[in-house]
Protein backbone atom coordinates (compact mmCIF):
# COMPACT_ATOMS: atom_id res chain seq x y z
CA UNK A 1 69.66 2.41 154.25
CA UNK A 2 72.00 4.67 155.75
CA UNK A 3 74.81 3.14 157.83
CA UNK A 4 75.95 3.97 161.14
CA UNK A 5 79.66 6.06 161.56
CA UNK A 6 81.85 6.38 164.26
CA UNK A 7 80.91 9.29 165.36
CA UNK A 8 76.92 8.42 165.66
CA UNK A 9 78.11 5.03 167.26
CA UNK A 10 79.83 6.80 169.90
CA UNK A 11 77.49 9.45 170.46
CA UNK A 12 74.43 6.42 171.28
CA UNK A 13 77.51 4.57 173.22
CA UNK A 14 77.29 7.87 175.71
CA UNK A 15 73.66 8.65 175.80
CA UNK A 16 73.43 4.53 176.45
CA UNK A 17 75.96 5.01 180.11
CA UNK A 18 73.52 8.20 180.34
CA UNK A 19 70.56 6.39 180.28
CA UNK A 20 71.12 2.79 181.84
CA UNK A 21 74.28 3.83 184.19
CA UNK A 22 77.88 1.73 183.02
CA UNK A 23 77.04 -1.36 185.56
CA UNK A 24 73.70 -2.03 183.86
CA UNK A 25 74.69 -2.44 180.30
CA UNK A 26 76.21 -5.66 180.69
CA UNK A 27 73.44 -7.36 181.80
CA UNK A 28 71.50 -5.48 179.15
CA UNK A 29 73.89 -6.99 176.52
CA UNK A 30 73.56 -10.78 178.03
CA UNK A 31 69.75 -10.59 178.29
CA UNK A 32 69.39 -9.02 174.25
CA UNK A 33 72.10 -12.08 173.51
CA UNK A 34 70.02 -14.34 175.49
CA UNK A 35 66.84 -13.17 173.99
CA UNK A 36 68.46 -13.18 169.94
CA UNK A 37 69.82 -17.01 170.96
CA UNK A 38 66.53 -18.40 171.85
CA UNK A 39 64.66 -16.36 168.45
CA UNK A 40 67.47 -18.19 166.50
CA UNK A 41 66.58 -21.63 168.26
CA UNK A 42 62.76 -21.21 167.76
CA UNK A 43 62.81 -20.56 164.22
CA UNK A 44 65.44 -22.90 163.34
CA UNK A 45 62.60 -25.68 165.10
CA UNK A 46 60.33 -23.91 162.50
CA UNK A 47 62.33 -24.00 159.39
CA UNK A 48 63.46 -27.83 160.04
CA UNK A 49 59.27 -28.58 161.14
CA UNK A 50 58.89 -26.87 157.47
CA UNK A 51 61.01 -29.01 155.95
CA UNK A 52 60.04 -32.29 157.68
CA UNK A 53 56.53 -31.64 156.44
CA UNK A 54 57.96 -30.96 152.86
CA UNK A 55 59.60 -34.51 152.51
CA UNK A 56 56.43 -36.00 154.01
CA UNK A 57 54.17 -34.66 151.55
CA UNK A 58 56.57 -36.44 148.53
């Protein structure tokens, strides 16, 4: 997979401020860190319900 370099980084940084205007991205940022945080929770519940059921069944 081909990785991102600086100069593709900062041309998505600009068409980003194009796009969404500079006072929107922050709360763009907080909602996709908000939204990441509370994946990472509910799977975690998953993995641990997975294992719970695991030491159960021995």
């Amino acid at each position: 997979m081909p990785t991102i370099g600086p100069g593709s980084f900062i041309l998505i940084v600009i068409l980003a401020i194009l796009i969404f205007g500079p006072k929107k991205l922050p709360e763009l940022g907080r909602a996709a860190g908000n939204t990441l945080r509370e994946f990472k929770n509910a799977t975690k519940g998953l993995a641990d319900d997975d294992n719970d059921k695991k030491k159960e069944d021995q």
